[in-house]
N, C-alpha and C. Protein backbone atom coordinates (compact mmCIF):
# COMPACT_ATOMS: atom_id res chain seq x y z
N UNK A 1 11.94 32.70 15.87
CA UNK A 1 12.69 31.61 15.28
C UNK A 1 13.22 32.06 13.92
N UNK A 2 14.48 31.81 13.62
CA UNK A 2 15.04 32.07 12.34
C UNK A 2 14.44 31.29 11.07
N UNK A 3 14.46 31.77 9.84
CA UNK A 3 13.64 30.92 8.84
C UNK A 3 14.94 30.49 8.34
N UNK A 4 16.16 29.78 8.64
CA UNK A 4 16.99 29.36 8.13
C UNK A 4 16.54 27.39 8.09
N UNK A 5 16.96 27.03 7.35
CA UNK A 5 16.54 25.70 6.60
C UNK A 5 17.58 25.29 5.62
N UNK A 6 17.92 23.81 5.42
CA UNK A 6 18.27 23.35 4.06
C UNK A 6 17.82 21.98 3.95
N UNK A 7 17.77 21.63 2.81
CA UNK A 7 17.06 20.15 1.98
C UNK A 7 18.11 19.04 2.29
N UNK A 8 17.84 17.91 3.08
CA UNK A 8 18.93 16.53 3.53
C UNK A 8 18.52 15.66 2.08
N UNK A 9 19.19 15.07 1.61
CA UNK A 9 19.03 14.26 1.12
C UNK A 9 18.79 13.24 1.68
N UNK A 10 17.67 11.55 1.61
CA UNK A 10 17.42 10.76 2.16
C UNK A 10 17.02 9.41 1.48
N UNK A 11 17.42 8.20 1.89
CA UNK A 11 17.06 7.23 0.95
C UNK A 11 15.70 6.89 1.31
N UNK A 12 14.86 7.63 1.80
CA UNK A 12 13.31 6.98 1.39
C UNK A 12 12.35 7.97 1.41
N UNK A 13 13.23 9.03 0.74
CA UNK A 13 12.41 10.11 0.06
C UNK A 13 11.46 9.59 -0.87
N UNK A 14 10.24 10.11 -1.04
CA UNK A 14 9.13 9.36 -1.99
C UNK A 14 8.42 8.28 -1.58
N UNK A 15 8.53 7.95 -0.54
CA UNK A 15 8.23 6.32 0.12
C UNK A 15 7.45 6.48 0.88
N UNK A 16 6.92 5.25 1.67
CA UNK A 16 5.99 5.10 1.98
C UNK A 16 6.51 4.46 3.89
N UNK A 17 6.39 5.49 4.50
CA UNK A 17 7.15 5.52 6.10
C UNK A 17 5.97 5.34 6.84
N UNK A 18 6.70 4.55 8.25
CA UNK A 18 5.97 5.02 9.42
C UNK A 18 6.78 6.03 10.41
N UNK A 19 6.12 6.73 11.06
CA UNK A 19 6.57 7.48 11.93
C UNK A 19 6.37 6.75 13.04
N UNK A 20 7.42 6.01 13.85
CA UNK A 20 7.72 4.96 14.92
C UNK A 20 7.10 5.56 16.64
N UNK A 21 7.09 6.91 16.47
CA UNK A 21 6.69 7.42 18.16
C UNK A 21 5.00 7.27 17.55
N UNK A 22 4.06 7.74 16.56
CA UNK A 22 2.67 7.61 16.25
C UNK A 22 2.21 6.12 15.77
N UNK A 23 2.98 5.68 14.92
CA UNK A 23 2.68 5.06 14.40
C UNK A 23 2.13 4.86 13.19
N UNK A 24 1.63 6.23 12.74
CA UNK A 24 1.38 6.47 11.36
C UNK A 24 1.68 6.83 10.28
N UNK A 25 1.05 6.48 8.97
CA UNK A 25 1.90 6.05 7.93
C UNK A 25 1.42 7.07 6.75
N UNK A 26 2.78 6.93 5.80
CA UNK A 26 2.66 8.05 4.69
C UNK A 26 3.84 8.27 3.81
N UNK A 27 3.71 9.10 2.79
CA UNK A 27 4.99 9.10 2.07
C UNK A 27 5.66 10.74 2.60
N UNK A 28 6.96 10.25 2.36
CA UNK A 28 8.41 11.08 2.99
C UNK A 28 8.39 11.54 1.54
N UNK A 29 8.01 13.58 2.08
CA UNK A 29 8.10 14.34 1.44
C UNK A 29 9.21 15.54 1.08
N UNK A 30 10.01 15.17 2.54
CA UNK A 30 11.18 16.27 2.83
C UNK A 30 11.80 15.54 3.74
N UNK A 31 13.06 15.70 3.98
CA UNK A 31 13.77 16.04 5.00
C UNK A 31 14.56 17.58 5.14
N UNK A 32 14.36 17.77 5.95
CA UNK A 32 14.99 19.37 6.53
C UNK A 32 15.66 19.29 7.83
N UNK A 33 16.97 20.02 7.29
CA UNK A 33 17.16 19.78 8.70
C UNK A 33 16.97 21.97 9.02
N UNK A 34 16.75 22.27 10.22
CA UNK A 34 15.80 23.15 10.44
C UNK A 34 16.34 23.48 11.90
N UNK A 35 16.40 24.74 12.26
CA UNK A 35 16.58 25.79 13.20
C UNK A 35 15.30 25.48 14.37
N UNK A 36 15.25 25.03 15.20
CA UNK A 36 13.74 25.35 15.62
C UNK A 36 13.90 25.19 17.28
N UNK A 37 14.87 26.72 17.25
CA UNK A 37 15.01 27.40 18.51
C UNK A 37 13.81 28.17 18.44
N UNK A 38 13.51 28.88 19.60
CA UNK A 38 12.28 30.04 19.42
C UNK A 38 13.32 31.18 20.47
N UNK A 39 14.29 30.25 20.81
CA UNK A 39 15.21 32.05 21.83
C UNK A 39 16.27 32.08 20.39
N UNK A 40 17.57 32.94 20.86
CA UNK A 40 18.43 33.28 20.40
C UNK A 40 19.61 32.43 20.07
N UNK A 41 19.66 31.44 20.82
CA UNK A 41 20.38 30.43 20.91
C UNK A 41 19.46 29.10 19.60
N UNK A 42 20.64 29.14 18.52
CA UNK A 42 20.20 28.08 17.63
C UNK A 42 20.45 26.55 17.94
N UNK A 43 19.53 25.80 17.89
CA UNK A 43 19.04 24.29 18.04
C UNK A 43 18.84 24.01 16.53
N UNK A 44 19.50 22.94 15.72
CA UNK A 44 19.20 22.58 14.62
C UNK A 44 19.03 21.03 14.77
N UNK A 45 17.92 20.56 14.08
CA UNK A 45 17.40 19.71 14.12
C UNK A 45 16.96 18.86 12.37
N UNK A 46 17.00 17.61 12.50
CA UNK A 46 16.36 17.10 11.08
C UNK A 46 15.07 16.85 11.21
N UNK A 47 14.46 17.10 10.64
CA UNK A 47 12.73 17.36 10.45
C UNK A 47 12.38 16.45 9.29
N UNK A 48 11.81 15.31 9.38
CA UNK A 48 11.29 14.63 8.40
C UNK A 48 9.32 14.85 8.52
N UNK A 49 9.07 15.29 7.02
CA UNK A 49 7.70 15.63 6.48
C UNK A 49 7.23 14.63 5.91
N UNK A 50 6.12 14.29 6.64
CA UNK A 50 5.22 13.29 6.03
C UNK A 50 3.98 13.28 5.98
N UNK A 51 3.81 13.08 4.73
CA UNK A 51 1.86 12.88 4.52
C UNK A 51 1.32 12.26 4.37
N UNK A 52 0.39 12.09 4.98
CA UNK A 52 -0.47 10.81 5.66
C UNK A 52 -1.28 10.53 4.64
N UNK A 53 -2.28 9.36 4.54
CA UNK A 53 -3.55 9.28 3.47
C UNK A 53 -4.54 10.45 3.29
N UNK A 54 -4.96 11.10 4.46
CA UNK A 54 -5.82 12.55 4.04
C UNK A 54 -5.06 14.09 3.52
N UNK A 55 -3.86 13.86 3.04
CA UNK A 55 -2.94 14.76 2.59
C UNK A 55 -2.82 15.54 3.56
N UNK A 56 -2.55 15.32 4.65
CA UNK A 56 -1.74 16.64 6.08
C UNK A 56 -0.59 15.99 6.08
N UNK A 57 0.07 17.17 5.75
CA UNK A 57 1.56 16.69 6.73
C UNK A 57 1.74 17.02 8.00
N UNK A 58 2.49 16.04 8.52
CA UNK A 58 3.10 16.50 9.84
C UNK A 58 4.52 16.17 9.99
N UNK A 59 4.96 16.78 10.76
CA UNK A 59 6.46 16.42 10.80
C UNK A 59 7.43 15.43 12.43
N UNK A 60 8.31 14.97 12.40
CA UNK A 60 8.89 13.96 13.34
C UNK A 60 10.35 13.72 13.02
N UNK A 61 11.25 13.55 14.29
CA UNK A 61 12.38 13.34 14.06
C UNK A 61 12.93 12.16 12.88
N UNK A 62 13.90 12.87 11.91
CA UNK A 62 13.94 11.64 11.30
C UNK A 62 14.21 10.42 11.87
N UNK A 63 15.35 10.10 13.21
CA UNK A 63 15.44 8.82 13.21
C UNK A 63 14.04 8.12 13.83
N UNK A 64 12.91 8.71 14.09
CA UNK A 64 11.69 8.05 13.77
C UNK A 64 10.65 7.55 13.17
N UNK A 65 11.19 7.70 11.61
CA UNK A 65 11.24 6.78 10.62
C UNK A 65 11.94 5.61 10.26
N UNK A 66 10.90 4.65 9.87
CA UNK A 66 11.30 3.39 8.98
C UNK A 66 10.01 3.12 7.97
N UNK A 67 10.99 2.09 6.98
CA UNK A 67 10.19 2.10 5.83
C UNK A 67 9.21 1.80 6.57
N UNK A 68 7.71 1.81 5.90
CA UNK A 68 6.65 1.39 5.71
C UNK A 68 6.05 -0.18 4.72
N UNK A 69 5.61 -1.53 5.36
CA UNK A 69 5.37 -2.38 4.59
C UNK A 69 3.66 -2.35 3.85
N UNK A 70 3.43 -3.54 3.19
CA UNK A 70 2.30 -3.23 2.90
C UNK A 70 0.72 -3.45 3.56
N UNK A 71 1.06 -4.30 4.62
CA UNK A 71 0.24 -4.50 5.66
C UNK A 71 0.34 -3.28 6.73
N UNK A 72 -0.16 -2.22 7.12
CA UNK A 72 -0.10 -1.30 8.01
C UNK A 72 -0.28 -2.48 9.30
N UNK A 73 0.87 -2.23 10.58
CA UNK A 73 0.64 -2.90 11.60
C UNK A 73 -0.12 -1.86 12.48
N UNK A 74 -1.13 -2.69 13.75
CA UNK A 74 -1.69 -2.14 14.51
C UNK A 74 -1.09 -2.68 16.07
N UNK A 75 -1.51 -1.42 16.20
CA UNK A 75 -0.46 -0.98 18.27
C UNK A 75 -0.09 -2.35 18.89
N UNK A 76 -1.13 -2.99 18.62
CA UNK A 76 -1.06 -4.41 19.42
C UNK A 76 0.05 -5.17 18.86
N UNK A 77 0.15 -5.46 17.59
CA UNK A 77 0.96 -5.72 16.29
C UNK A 77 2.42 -5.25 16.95
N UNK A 78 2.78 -4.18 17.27
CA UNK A 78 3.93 -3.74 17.41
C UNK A 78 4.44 -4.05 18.87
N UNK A 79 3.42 -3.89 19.76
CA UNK A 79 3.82 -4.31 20.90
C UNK A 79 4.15 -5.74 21.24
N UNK A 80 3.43 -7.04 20.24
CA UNK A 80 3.92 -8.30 20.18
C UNK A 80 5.20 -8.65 19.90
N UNK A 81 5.66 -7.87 19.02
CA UNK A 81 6.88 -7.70 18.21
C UNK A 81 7.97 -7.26 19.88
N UNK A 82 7.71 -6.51 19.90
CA UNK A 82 8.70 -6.28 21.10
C UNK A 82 8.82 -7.15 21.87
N UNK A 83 7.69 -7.45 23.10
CA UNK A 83 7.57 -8.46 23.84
C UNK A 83 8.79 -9.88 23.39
N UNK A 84 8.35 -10.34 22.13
CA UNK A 84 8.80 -11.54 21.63
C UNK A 84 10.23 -11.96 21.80
């Protein structure tokens, strides 16, 4: 994979996100958008970095972020929401 990379600018850089496919929450440390072919053929992708309360980041497509409120919702929580 190529180490090619550059820095997106984002309005909720610093903030406090959920990552919508996990569900878990943290502040948006980066966005990158990022190469992440492993053949020869380049795939570029936006990579949003986020770190959770035990300081790991992990990373997820950005459009699977949204802000984060101050009540963390739980699975059930989200699935009502839909249903409704």
């Amino acid at each position: 994979m190529s180490e090619c990379y550059e820095y997106v600018p984002h309005r909720l850089l610093h903030q406090r996100v959920r990552d919508i496919a996990s569900g878990v929450e943290g502040v948006l440390m980066a966005v990158i958008n990022e190469n992440v072919s492993d053949t020869g053929i380049e795939r570029w992708m936006e990579l949003a970095y986020i770190r959770n309360a035990a300081g790991r980041e992990f990373t997820t497509a950005v459009a699977n972020i949204e802000p984060a409120y101050d009540q963390p919702q739980t699975a059930a929580g989200r699935q009502n929401e839909r249903s409704a």
